[in-house]
C-alpha atoms as a PDB file:
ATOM      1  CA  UNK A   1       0.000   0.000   0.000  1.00  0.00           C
ATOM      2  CA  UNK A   2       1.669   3.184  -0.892  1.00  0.00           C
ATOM      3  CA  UNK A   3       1.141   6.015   1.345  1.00  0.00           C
ATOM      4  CA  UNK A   4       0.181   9.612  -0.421  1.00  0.00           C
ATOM      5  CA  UNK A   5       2.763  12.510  -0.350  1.00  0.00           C
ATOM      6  CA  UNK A   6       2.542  15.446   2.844  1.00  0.00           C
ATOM      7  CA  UNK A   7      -1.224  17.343   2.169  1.00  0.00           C
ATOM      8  CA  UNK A   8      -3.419  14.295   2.042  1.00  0.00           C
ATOM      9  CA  UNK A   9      -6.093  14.624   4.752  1.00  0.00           C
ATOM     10  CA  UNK A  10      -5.838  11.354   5.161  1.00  0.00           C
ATOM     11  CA  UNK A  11      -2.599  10.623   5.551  1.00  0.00           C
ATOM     12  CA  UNK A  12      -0.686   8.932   8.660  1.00  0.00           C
ATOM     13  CA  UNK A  13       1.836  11.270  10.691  1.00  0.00           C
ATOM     14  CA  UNK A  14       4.829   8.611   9.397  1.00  0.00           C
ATOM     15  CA  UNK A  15       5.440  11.527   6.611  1.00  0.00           C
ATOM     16  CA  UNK A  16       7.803  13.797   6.814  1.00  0.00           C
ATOM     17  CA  UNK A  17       7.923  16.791   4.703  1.00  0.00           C
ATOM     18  CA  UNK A  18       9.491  15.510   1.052  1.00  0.00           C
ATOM     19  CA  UNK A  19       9.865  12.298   2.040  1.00  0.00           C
ATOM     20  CA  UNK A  20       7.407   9.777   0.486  1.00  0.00           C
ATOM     21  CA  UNK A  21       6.792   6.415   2.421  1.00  0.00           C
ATOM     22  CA  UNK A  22       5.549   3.483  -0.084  1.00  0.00           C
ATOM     23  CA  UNK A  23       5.926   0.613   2.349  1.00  0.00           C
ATOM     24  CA  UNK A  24       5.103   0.818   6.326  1.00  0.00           C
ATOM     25  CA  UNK A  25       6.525  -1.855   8.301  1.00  0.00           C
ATOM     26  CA  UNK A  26       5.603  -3.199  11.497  1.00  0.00           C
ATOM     27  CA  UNK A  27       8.090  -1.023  13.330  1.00  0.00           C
ATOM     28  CA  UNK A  28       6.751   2.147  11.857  1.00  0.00           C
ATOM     29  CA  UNK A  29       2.779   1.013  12.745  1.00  0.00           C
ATOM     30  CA  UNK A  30       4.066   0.169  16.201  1.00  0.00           C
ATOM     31  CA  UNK A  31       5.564   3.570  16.623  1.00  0.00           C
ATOM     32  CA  UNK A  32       2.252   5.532  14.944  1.00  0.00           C
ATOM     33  CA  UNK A  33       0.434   3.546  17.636  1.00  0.00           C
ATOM     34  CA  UNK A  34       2.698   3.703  20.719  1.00  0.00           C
ATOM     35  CA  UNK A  35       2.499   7.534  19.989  1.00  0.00           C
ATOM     36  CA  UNK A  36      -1.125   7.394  19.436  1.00  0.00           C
ATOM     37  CA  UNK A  37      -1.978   6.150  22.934  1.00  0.00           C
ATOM     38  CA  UNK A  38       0.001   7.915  25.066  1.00  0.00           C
ATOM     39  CA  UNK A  39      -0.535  11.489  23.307  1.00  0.00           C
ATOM     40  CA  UNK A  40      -4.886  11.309  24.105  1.00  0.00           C
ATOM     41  CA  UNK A  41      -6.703   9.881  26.659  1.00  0.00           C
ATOM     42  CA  UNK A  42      -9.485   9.281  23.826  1.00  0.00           C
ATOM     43  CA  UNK A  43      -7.377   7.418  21.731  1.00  0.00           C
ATOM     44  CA  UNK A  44      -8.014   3.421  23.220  1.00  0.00           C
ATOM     45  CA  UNK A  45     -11.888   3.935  22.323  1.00  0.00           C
ATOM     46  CA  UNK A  46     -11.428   5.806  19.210  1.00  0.00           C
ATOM     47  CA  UNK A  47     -12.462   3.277  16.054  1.00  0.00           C
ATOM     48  CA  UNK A  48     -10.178   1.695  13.764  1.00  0.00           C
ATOM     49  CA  UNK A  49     -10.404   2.633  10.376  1.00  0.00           C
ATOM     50  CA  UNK A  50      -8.811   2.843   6.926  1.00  0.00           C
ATOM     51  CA  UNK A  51      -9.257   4.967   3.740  1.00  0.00           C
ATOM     52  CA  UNK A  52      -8.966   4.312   0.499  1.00  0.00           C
ATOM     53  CA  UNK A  53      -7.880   6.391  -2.023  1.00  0.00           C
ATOM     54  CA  UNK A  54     -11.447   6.979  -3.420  1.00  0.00           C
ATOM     55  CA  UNK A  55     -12.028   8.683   0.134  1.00  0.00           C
ATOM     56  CA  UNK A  56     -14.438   5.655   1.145  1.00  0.00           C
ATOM     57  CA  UNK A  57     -13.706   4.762   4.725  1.00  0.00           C
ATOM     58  CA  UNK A  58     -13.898   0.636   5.781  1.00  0.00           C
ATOM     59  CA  UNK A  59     -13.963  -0.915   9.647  1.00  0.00           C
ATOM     60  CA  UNK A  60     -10.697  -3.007  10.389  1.00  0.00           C
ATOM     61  CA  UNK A  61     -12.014  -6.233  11.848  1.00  0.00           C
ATOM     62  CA  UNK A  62      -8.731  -7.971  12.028  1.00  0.00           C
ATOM     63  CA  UNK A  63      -5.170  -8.354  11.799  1.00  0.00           C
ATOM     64  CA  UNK A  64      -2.883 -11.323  10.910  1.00  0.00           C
ATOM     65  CA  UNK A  65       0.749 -11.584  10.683  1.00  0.00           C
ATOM     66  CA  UNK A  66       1.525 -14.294   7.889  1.00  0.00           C
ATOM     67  CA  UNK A  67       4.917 -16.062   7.116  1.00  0.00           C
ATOM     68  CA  UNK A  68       5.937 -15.995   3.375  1.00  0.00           C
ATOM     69  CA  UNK A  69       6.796 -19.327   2.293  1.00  0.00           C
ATOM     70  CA  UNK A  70       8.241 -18.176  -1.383  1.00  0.00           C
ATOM     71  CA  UNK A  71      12.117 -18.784  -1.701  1.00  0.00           C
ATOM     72  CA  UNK A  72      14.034 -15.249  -2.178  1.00  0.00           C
ATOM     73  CA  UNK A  73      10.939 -12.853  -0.742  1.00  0.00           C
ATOM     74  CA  UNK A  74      12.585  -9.661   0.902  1.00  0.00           C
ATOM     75  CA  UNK A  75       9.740  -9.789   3.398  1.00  0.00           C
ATOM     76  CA  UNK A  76       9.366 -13.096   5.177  1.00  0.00           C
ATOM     77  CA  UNK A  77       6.134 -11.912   6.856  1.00  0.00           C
ATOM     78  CA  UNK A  78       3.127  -9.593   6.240  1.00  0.00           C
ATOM     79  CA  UNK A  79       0.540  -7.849   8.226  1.00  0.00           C
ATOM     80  CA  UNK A  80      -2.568  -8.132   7.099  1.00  0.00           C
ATOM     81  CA  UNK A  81      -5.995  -5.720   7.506  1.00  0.00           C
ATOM     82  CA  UNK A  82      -8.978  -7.348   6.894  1.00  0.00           C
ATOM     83  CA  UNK A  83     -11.808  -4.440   6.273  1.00  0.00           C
ATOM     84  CA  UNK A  84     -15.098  -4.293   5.979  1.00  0.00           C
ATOM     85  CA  UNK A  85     -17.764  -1.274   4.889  1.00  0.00           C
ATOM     86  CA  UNK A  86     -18.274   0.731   7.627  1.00  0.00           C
ATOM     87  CA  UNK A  87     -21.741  -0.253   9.315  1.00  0.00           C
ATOM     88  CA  UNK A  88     -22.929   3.173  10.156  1.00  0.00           C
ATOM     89  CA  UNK A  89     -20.989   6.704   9.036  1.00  0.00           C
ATOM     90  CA  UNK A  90     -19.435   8.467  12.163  1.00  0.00           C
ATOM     91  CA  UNK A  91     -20.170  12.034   9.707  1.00  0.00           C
ATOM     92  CA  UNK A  92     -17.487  14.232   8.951  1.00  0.00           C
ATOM     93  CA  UNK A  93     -13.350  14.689  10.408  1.00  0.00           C
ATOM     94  CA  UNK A  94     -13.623  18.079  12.298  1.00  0.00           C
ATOM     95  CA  UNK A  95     -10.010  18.362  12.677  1.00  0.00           C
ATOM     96  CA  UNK A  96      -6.603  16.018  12.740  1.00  0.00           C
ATOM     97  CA  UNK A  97      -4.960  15.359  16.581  1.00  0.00           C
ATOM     98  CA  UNK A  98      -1.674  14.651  16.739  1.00  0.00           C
END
């Protein structure tokens, strides 16, 4: 999934300015987390989302971490979202935190 360059409203605080991300690891999603809950006390209850690049927004109902099993990969394991439509629309962002 590559990420979009700094302006996107929907982009994650991993950007920096100039500096485009294309892959995020699990080091960098641990990080954007870790940072996430201990910067707002609102932040444990807030819903897990993703958007697309169409601006449609889906419900994250799981994660998996899966082993490669192909010979010469550069990743040997993946993290995978599994999303769904979102069930009811929370209306619009007000602002970004953080």
């Amino acid at each position: 999934m590559a990420y979009e360059t700094v302006g996107d409203n929907h982009s994650a605080d991993t950007e920096r300015s100039n500096v485009k991300i294309e892959i995020m690891n699990g080091r960098l999603l641990r990080q954007v987390l870790d940072k996430m809950m201990t910067g707002n006390l609102h932040s444990g209850n807030a819903r897990v989302q993703v958007c697309l690049p169409d601006g449609k927004y889906y419900d994250i109902t799981s994660l998996q971490l899966l082993e490669n099993k192909l010979i010469g990969v550069r990743e040997s394991h993946r993290l995978v979202f599994t999303i769904k439509a979102e069930t009811w629309n929370m209306g619009k962002v007000l602002k970004k935190i953080g």
